[in-house]
C-alpha atoms as a PDB file:
ATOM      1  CA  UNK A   1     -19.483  14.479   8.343  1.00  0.00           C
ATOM      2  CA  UNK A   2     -16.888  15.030   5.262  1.00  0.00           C
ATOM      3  CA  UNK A   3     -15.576  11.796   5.667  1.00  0.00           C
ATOM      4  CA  UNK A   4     -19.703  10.465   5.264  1.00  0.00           C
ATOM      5  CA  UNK A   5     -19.858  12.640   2.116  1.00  0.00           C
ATOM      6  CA  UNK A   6     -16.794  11.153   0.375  1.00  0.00           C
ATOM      7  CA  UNK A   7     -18.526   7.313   1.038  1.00  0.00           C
ATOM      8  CA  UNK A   8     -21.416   8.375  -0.636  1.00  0.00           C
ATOM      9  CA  UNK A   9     -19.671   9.676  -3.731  1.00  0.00           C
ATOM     10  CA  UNK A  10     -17.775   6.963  -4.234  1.00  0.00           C
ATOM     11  CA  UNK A  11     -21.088   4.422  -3.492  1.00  0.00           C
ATOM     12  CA  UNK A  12     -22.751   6.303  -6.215  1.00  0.00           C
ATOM     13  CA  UNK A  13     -19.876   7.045  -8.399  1.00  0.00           C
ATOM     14  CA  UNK A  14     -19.590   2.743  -8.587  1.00  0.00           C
ATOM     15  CA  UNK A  15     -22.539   2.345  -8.619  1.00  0.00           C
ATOM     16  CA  UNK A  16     -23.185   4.243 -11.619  1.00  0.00           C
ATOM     17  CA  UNK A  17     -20.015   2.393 -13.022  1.00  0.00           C
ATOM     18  CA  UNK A  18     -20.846  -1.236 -12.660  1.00  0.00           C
ATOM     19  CA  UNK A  19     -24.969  -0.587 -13.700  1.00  0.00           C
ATOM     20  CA  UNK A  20     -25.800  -1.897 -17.635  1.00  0.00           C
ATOM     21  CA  UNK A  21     -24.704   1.245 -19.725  1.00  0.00           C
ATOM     22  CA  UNK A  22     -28.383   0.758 -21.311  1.00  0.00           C
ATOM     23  CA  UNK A  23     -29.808   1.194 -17.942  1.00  0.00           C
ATOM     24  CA  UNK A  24     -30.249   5.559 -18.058  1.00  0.00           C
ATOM     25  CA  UNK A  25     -30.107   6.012 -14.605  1.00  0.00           C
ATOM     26  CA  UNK A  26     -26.434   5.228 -14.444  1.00  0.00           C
ATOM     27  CA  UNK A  27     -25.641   8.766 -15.290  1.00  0.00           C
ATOM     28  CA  UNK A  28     -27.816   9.916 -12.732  1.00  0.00           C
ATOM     29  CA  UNK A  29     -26.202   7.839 -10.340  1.00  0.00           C
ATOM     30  CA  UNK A  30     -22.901   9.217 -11.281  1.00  0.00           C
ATOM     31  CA  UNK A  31     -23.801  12.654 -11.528  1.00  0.00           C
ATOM     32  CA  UNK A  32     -25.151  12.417  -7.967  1.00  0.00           C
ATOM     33  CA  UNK A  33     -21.757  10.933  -7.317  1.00  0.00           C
ATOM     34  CA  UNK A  34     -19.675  13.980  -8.787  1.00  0.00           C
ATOM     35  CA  UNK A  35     -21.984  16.316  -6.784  1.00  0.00           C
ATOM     36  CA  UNK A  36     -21.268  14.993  -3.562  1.00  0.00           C
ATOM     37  CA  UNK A  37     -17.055  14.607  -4.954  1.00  0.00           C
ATOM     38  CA  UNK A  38     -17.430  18.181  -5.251  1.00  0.00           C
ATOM     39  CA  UNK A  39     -18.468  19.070  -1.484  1.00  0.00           C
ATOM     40  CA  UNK A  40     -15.400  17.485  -0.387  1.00  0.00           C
ATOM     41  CA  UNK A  41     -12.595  19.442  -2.742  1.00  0.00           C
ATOM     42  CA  UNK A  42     -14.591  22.809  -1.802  1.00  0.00           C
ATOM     43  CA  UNK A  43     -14.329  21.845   1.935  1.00  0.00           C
ATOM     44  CA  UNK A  44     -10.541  21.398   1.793  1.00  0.00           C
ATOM     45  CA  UNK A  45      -9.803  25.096   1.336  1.00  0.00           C
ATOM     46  CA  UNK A  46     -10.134  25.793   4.734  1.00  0.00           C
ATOM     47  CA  UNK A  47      -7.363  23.045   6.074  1.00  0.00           C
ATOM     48  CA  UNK A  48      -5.031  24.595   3.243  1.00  0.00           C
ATOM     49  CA  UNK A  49      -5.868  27.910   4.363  1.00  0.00           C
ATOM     50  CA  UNK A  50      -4.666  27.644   7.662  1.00  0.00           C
ATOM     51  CA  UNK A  51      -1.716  26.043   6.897  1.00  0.00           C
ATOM     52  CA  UNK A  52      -0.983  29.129   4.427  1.00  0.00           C
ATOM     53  CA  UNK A  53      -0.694  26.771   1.767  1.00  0.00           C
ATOM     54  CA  UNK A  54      -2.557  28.676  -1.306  1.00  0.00           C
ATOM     55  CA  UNK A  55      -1.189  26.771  -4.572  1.00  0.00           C
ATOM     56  CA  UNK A  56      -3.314  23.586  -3.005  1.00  0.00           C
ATOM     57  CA  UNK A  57      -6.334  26.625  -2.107  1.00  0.00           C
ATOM     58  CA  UNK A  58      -6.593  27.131  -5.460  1.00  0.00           C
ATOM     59  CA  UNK A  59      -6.025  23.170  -7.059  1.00  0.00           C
ATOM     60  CA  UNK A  60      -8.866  22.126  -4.883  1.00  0.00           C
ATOM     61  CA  UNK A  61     -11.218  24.580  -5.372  1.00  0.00           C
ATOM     62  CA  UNK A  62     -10.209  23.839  -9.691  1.00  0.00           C
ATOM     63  CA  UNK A  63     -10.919  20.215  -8.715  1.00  0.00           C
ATOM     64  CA  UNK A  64     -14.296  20.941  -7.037  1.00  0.00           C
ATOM     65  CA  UNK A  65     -15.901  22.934 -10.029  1.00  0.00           C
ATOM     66  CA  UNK A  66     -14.153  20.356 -12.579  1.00  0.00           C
ATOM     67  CA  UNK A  67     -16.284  17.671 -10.673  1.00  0.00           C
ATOM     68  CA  UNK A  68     -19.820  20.154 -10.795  1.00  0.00           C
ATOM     69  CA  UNK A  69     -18.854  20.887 -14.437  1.00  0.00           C
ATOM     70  CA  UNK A  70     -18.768  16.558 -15.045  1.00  0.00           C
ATOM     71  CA  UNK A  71     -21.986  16.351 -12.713  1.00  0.00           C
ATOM     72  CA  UNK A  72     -23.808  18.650 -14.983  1.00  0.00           C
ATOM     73  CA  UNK A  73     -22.677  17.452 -18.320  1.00  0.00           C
ATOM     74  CA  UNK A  74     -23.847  13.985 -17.163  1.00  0.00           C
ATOM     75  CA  UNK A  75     -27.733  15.218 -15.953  1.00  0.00           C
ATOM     76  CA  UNK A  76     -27.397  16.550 -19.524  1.00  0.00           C
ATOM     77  CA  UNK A  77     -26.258  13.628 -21.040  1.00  0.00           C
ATOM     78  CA  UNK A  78     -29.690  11.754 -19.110  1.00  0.00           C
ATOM     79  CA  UNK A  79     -32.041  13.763 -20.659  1.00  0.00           C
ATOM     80  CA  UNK A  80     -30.624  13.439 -23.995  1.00  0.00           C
ATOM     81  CA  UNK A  81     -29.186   9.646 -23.900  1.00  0.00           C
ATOM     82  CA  UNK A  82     -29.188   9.412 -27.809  1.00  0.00           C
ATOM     83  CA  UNK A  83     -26.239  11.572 -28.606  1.00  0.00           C
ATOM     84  CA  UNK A  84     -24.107  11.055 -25.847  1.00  0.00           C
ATOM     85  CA  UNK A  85     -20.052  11.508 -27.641  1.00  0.00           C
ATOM     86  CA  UNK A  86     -17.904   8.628 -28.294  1.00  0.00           C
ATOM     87  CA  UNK A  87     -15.652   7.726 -26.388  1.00  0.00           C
ATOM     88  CA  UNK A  88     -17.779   8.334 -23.303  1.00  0.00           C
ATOM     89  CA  UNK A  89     -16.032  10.355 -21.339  1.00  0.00           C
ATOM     90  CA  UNK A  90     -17.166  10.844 -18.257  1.00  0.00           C
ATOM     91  CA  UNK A  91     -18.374   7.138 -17.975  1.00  0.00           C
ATOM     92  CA  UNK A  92     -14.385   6.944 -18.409  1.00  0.00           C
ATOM     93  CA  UNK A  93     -13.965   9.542 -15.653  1.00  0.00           C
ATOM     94  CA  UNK A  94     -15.946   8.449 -13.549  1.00  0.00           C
ATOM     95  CA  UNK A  95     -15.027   4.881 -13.478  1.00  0.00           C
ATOM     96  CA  UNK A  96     -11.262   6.182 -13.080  1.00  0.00           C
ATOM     97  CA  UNK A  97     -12.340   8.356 -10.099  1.00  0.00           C
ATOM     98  CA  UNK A  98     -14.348   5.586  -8.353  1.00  0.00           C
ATOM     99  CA  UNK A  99     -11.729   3.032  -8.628  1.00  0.00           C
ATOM    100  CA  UNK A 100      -9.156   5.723  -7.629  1.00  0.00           C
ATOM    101  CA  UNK A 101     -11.150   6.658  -4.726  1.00  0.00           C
ATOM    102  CA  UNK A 102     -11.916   2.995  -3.463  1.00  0.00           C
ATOM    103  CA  UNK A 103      -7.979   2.251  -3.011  1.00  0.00           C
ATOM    104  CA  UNK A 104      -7.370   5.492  -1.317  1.00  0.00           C
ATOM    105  CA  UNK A 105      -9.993   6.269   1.152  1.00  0.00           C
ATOM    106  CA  UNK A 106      -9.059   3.335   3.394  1.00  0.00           C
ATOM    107  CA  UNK A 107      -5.927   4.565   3.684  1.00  0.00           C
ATOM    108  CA  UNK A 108      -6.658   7.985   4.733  1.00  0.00           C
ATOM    109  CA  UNK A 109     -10.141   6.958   7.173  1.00  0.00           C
ATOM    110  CA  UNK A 110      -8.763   3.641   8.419  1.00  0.00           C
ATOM    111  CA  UNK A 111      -6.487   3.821  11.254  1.00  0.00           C
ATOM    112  CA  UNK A 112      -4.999   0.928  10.930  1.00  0.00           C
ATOM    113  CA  UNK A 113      -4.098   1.629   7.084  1.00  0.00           C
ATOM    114  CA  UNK A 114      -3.226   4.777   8.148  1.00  0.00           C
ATOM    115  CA  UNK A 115      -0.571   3.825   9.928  1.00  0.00           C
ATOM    116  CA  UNK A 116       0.844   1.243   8.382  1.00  0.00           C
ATOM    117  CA  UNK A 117       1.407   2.696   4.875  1.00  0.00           C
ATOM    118  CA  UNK A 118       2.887   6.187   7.431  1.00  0.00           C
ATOM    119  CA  UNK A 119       4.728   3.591   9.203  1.00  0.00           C
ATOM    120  CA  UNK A 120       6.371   1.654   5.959  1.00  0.00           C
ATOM    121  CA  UNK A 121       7.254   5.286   4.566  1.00  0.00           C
ATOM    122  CA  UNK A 122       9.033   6.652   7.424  1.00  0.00           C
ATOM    123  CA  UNK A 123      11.157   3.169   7.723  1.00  0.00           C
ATOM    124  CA  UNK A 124      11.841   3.666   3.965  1.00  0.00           C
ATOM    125  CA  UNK A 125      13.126   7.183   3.921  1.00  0.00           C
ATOM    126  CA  UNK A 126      14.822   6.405   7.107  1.00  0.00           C
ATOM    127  CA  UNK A 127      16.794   3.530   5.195  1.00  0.00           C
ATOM    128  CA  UNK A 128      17.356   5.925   1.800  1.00  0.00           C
ATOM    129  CA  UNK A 129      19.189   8.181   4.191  1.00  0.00           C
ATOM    130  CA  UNK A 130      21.615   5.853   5.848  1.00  0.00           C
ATOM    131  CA  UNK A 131      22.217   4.475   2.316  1.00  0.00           C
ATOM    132  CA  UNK A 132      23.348   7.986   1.750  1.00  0.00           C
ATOM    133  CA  UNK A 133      25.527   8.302   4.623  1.00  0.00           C
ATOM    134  CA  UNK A 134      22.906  10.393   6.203  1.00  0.00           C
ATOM    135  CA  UNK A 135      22.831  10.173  10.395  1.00  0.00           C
ATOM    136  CA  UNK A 136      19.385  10.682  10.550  1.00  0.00           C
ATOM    137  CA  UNK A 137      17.450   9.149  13.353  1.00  0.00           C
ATOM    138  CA  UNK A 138      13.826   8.162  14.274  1.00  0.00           C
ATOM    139  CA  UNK A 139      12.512   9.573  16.858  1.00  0.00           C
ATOM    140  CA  UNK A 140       8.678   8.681  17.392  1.00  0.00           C
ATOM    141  CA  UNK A 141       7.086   5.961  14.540  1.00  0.00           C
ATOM    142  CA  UNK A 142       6.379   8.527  11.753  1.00  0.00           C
ATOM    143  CA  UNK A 143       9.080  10.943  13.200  1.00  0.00           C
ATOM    144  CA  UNK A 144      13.334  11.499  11.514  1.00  0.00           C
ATOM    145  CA  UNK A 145      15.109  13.935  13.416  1.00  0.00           C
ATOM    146  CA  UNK A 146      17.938  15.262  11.691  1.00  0.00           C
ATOM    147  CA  UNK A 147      20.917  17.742  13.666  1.00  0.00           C
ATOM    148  CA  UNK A 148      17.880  18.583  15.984  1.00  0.00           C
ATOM    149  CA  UNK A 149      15.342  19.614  13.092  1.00  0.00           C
ATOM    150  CA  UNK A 150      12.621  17.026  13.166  1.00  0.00           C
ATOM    151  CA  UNK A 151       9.993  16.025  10.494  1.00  0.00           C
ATOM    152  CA  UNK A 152       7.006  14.414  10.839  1.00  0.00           C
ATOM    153  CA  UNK A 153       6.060  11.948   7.969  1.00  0.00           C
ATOM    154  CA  UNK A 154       1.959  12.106   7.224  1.00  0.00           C
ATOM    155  CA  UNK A 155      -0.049  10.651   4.602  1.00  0.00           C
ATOM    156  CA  UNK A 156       0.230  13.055   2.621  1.00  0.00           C
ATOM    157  CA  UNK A 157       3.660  12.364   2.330  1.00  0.00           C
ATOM    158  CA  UNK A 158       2.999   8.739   1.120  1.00  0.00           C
ATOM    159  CA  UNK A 159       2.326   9.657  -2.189  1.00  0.00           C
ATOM    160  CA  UNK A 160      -1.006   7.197  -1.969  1.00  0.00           C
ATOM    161  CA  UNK A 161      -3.059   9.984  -3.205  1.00  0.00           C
ATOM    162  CA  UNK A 162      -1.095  10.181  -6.654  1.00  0.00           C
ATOM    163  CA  UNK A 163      -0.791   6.318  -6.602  1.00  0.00           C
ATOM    164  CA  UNK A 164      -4.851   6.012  -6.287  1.00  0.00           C
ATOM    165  CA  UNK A 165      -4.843   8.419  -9.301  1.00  0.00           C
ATOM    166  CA  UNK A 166      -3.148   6.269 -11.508  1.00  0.00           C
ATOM    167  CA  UNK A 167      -4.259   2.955 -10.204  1.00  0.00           C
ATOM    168  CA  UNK A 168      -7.619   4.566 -11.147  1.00  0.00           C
ATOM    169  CA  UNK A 169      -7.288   5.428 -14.395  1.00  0.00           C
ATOM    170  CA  UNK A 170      -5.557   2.025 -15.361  1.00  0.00           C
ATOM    171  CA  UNK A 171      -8.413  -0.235 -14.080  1.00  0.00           C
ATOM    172  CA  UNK A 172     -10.604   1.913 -15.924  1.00  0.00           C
ATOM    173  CA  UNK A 173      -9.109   1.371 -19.473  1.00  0.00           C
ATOM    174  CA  UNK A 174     -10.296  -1.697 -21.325  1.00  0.00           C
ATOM    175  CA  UNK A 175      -6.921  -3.079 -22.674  1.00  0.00           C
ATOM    176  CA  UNK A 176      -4.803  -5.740 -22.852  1.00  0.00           C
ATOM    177  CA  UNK A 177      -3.541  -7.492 -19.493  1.00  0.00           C
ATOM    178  CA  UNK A 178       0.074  -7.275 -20.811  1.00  0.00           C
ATOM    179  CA  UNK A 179      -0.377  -3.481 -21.418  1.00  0.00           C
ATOM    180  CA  UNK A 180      -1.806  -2.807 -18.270  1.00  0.00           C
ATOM    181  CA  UNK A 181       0.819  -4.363 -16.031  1.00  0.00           C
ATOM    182  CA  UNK A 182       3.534  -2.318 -17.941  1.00  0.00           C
ATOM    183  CA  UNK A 183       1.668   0.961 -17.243  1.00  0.00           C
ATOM    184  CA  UNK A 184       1.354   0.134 -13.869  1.00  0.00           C
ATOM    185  CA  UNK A 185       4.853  -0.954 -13.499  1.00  0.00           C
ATOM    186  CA  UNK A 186       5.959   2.408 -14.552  1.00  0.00           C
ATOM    187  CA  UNK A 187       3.982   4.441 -12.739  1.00  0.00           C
ATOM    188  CA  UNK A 188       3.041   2.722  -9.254  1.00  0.00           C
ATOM    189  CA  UNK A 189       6.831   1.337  -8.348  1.00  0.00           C
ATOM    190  CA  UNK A 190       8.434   4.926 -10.022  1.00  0.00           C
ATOM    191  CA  UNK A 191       5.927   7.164  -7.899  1.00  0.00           C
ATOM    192  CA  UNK A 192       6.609   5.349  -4.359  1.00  0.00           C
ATOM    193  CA  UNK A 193      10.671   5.428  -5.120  1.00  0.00           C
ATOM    194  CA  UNK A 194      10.645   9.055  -6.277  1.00  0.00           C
ATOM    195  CA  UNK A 195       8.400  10.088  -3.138  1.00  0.00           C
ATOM    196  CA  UNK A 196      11.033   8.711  -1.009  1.00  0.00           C
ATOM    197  CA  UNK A 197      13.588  10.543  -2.174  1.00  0.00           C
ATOM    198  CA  UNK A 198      11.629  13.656  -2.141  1.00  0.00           C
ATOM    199  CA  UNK A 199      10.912  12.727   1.765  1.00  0.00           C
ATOM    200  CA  UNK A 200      14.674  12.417   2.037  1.00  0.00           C
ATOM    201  CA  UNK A 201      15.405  15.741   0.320  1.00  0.00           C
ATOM    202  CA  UNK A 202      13.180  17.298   2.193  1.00  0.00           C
ATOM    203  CA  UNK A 203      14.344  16.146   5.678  1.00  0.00           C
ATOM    204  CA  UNK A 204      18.452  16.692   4.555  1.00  0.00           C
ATOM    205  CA  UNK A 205      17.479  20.126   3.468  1.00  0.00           C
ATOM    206  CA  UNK A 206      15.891  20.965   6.607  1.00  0.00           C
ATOM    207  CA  UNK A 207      18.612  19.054   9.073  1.00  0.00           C
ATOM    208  CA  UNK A 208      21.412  20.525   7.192  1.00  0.00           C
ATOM    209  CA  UNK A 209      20.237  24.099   6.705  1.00  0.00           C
ATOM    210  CA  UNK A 210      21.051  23.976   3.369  1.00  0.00           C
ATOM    211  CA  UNK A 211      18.860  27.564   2.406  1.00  0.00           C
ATOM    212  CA  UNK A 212      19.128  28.530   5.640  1.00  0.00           C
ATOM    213  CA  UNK A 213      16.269  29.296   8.288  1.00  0.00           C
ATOM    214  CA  UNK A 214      13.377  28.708   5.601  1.00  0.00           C
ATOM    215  CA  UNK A 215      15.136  24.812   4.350  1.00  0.00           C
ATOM    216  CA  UNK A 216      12.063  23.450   5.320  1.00  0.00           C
ATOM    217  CA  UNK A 217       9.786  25.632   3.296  1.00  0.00           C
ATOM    218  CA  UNK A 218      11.836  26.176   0.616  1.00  0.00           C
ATOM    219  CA  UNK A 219      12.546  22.575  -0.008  1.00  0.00           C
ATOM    220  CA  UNK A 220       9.347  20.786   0.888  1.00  0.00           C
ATOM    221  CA  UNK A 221       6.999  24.050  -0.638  1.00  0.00           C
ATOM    222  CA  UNK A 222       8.866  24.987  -4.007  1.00  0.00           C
ATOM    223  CA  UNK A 223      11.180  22.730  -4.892  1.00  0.00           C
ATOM    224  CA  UNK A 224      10.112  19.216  -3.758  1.00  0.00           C
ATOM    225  CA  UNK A 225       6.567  20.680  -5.239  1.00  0.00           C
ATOM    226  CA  UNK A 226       8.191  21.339  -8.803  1.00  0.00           C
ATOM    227  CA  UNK A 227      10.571  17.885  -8.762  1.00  0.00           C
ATOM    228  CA  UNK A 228       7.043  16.160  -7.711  1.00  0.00           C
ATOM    229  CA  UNK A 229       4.874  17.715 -10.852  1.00  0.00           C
ATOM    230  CA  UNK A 230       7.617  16.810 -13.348  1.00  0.00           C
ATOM    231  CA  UNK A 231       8.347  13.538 -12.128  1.00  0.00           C
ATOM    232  CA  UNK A 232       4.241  12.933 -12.343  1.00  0.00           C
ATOM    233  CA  UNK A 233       4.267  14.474 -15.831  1.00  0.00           C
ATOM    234  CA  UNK A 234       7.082  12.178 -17.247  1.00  0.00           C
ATOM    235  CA  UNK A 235       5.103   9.399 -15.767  1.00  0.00           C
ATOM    236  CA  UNK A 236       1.838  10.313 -17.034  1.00  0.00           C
ATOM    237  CA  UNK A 237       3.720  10.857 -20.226  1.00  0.00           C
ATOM    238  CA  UNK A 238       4.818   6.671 -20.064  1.00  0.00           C
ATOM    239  CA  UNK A 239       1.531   5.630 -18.982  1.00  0.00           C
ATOM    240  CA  UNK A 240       0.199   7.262 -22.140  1.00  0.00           C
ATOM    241  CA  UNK A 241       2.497   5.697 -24.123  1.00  0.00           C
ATOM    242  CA  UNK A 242       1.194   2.382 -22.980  1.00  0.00           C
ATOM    243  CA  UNK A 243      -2.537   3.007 -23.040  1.00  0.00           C
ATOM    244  CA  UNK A 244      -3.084   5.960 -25.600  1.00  0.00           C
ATOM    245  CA  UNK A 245      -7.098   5.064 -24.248  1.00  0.00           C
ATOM    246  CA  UNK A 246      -5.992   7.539 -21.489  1.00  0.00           C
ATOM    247  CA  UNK A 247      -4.976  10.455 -24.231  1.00  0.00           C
ATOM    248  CA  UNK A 248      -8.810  10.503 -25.218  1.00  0.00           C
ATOM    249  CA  UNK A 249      -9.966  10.752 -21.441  1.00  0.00           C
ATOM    250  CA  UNK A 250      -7.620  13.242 -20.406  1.00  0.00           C
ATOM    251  CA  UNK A 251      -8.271  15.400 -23.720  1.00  0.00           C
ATOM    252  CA  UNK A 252     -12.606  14.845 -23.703  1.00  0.00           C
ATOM    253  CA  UNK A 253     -11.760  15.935 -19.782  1.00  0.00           C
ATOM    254  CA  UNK A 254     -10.152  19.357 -21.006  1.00  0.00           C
ATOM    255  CA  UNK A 255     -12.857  20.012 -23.863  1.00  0.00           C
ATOM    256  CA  UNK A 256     -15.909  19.046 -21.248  1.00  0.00           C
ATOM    257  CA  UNK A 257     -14.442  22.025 -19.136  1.00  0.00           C
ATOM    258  CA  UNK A 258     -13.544  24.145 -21.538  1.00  0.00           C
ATOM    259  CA  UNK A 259     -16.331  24.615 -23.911  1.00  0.00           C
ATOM    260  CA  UNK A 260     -18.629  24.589 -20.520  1.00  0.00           C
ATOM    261  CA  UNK A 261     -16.392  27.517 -19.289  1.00  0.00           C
ATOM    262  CA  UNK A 262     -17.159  29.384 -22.201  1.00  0.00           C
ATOM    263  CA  UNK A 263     -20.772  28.888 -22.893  1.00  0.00           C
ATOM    264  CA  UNK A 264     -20.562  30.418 -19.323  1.00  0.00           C
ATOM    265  CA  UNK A 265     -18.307  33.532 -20.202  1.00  0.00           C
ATOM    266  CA  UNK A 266     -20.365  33.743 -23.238  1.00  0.00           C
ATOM    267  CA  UNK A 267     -23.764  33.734 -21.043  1.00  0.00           C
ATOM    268  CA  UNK A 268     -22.646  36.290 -18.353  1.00  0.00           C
ATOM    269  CA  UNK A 269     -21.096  38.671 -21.310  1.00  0.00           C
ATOM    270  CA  UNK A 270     -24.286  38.238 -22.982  1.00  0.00           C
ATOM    271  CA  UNK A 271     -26.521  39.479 -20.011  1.00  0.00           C
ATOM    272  CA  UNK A 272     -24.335  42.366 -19.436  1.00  0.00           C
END
């Protein structure tokens, strides 16, 4: 049923980015899109919650009211077409998220992507750690064993969701051809190498023992977590350099939520 729901966002979500902007009901379209985005992030809490993971509890359920908060600006934004802002931001945003989406939901409801892109990774890191003198093995397609400890590689180890994200928001930017294939080149390329020397971090750690009984947590929950959301800041941070289009998204993004955040504090307070 989730995997139905995410389909229809995205149908709606293009559909509401390839329609004539003078055509109104695009932002209906898109808002309807957003809506049904935001049933999926405030689903996830319950996978993350059972694996006791609670930094990703509270990122989704932050990504799942971001996309209600968009939704509702953009019903707004139908009923009062004449003074939508410029830029447009969440046309921006929502073309970003629909492209995004589109090259990363095949990979994670498509077996046969699946696989594959779980398949390359694992042969990758498996490579990264002999080229490091490291005896790891494979033991199953998507499995390195390492002094007995095993890991099993999953998409979420890939790194496609964070590759989507960018892919994503460079379609969406109207620029130059030149300009786009240098943000892509250092973001894209950058984001798969790093990732697979976080996987082989992670799977040393753990095989070696380096911090003892908890490697594996330690290294693949804290600090392969912290290496991962510098190395995307520094490449966000490039990418922006590039295509200073994205500064304007990312900061209309940031207002959008925060002045609706407050008109809400404001509203409750007020009540009281």
């Amino acid at each position: 049923m989730i995997e139905n729901i995410l389909w229809i966002a995205v149908v709606f979500m293009l559909l509401g980015s390839i329609i004539p902007k003078n055509m109104k009901t695009r932002r209906l379209l898109s808002a309807t899109g957003w809506g049904f985005f935001s049933i999926h992030w405030f689903y996830q809490p319950i996978h993350y919650i059972e694996i006791g993971d609670y930094f990703n509890v509270a990122l989704v359920i932050t990504v799942g009211a971001v996309c209600l908060i968009i939704a509702h600006t953009m019903v707004k934004e139908y009923h009062n077409n004449e003074n939508i802002p410029r830029p447009d931001i969440t046309s921006m945003a929502t073309s970003a998220t629909a492209l995004g989406s589109l090259f990363y939901f095949p990979f994670a409801q498509m077996d046969v992507l699946n696989v594959w892109i779980i398949g390359q990774v694992t042969d990758n890191v498996l490579w990264m750690l002999h080229s490091f003198g490291v005896p790891a093995k494979m033991v199953a397609w998507n499995k390195i064993a390492l002094e007995g400890y095993q890991v099993e590689i999953i998409l979420a180890c890939t790194a496609i969701e964070s590759i989507a994200l960018f892919i994503g928001l460079i379609v969406s930017v109207n620029a130059p051809f030149k300009k786009l294939a240098a943000a892509f080149m250092v973001s894209v390329p950058v984001i798969y190498i790093l990732n697979l020397i976080r996987d082989a971090f992670v799977i040393a750690a753990y095989g070696y023992q380096w911090f003892g009984p908890s490697s594996f947590d330690i290294a693949h929950n804290t600090i392969a977590k912290i290496g991962s959301g510098i190395a995307l800041f520094v490449v966000a941070y490039a990418v922006m350099r590039i295509l200073p289009e994205l500064i304007d998204l990312i900061e209309g993004i940031w207002l959008l939520v925060t002045r609706f955040v407050q008109k809400l504090f404001y509203k409750v307070v007020g009540n009281q």
